[in-house]
Protein backbone atom coordinates (compact mmCIF):
# COMPACT_ATOMS: atom_id res chain seq x y z
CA UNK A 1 -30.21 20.73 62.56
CA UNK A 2 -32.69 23.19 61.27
CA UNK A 3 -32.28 26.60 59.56
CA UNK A 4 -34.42 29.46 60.43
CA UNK A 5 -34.72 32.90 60.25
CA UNK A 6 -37.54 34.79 61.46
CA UNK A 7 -37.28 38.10 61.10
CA UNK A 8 -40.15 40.73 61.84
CA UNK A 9 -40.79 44.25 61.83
CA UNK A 10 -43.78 44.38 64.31
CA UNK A 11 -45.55 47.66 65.64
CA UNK A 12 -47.20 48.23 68.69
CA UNK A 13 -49.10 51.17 69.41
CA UNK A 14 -50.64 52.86 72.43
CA UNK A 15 -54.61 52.58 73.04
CA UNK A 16 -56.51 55.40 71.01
CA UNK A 17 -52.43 56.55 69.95
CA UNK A 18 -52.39 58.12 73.16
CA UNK A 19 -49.11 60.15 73.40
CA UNK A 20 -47.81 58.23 76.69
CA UNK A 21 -44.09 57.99 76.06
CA UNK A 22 -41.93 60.77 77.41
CA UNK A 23 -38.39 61.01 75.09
CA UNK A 24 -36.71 61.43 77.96
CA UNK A 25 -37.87 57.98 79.39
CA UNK A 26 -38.41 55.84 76.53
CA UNK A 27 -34.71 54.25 76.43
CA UNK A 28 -35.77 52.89 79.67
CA UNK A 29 -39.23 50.82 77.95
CA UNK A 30 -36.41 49.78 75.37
CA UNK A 31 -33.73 48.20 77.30
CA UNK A 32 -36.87 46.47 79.47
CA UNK A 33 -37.72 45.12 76.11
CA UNK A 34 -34.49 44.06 74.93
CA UNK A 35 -34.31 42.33 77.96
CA UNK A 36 -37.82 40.69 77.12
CA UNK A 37 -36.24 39.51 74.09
CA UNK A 38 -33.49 38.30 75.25
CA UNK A 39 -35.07 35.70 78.01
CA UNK A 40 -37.08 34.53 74.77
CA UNK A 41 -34.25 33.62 72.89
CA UNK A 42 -35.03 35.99 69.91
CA UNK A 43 -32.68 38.71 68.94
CA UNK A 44 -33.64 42.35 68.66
CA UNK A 45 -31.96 44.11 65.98
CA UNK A 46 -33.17 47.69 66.81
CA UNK A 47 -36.19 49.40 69.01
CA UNK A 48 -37.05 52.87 68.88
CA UNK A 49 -40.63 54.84 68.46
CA UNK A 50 -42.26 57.90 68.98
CA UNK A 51 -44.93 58.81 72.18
CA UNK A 52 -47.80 56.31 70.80
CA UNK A 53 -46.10 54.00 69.06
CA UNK A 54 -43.07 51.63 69.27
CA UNK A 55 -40.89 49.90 66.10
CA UNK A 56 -38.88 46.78 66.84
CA UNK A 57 -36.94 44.66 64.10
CA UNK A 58 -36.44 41.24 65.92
CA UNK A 59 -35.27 37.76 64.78
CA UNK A 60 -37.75 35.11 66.91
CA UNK A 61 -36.92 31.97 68.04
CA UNK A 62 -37.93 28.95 66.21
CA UNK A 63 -40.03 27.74 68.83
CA UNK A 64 -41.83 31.23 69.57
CA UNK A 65 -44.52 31.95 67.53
CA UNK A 66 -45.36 35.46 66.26
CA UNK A 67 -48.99 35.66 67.56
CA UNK A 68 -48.06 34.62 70.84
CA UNK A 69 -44.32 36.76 71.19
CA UNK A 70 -46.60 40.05 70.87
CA UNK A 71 -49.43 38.95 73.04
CA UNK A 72 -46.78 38.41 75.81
CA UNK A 73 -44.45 41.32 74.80
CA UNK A 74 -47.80 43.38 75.39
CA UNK A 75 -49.05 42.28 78.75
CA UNK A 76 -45.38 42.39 80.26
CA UNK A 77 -44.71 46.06 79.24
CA UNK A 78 -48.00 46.96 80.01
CA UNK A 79 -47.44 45.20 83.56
CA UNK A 80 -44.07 46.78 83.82
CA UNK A 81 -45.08 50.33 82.17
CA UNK A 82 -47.61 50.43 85.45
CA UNK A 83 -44.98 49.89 88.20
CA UNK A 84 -43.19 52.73 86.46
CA UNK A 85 -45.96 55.22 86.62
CA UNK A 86 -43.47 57.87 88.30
CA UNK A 87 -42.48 57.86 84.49
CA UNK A 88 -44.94 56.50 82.09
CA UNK A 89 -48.10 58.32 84.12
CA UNK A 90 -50.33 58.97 81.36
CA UNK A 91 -49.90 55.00 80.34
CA UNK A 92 -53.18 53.24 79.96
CA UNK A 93 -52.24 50.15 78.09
CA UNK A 94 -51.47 49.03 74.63
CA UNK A 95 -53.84 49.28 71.24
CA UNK A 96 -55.44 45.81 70.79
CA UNK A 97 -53.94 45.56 67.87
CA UNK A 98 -50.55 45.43 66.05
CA UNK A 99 -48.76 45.12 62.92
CA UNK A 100 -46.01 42.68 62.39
CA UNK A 101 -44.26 42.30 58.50
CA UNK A 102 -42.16 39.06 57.82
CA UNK A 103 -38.64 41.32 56.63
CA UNK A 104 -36.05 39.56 54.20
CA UNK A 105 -32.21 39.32 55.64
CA UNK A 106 -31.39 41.19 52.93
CA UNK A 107 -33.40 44.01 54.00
CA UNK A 108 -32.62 44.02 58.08
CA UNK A 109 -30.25 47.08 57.37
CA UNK A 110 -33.30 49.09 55.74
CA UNK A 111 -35.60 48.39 58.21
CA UNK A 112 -33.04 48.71 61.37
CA UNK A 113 -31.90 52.28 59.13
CA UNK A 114 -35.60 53.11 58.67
CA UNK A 115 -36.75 52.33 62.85
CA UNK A 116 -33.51 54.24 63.84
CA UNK A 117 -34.59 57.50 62.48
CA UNK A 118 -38.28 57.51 63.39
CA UNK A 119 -38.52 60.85 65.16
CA UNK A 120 -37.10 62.13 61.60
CA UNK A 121 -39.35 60.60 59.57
CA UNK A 122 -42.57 61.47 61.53
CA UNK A 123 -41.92 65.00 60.87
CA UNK A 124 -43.15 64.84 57.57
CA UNK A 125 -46.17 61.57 58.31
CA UNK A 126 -48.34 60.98 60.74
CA UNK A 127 -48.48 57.71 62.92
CA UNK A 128 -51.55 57.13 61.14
CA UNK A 129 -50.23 57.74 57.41
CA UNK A 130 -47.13 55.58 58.21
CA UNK A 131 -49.18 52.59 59.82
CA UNK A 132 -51.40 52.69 56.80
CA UNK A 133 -48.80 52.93 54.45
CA UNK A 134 -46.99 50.34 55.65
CA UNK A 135 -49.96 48.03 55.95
CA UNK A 136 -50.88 48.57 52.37
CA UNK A 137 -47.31 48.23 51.06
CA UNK A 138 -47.40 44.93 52.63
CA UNK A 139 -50.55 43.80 50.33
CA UNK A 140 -52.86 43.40 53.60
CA UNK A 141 -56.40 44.98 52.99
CA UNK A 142 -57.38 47.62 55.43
CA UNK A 143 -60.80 47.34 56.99
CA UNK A 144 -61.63 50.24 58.12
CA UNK A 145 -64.39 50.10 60.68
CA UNK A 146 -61.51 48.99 62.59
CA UNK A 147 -58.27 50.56 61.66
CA UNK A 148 -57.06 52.54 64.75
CA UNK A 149 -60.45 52.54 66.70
CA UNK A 150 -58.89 51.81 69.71
């Protein structure tokens, strides 16, 4: 039997950080993405996010790799996010690109602590101060001709 744990803090943000996600809607995206999770095998340890951006904290399945769960997390909410138009109406589709941070078990209760009170922590930084930071906390250089041209 093998031993894995493959946790990741991953964020996905809205094309051009478009502010698409009304508050009072945006447990609905959730649960349709806990459900995602679920028929993956993976196990989400929190969701929550802000109008242009989402935060999940999810343990994948061994046989899922990272790459390929947000490529298919992406088209599936964006396919979903478009029957909902009543609710998401401003919803174009996702940023092409994401951030995703391996997360040590011994740090799931920071991260779930620190995605559980985004909408307090984004009063004092920007998406786009927050994304960066986190990017360059995690030692991966920034290029900037394309950080958050889309």
């Amino acid at each position: 039997m093998s031993y894995i744990q493959s946790l990741h803090h991953i964020i996905i943000r809205t094309k051009y950080n478009k502010q698409v996600f009304p508050e009072k809607h945006a447990d609905e995206l959730y649960r349709y993405i806990w459900g995602f999770i679920k028929n993956k095998k993976s196990f989400l340890y929190r969701i929550n996010g802000m109008p242009d951006h989402i935060h999940i904290l999810v343990s994948l399945h061994s046989t899922i790799a990272l790459a390929d769960f947000v490529k298919t997390l992406k088209t599936s909410t964006n396919s979903w996010l478009k029957v909902n138009n009543d609710k998401f109406p401003k919803f174009q589709s996702w940023g092409k690109k994401y951030a995703a941070f391996s997360v040590r078990y011994q740090e799931k209760d920071i991260v779930i602590n620190y995605i559980k009170n985004q909408q307090k922590h984004h009063r004092q930084e920007s998406f786009q101060e927050e994304y960066r930071r986190l990017i360059t906390e995690s030692g991966v250089d920034i290029d900037e001709k394309y950080f958050l041209t889309d």
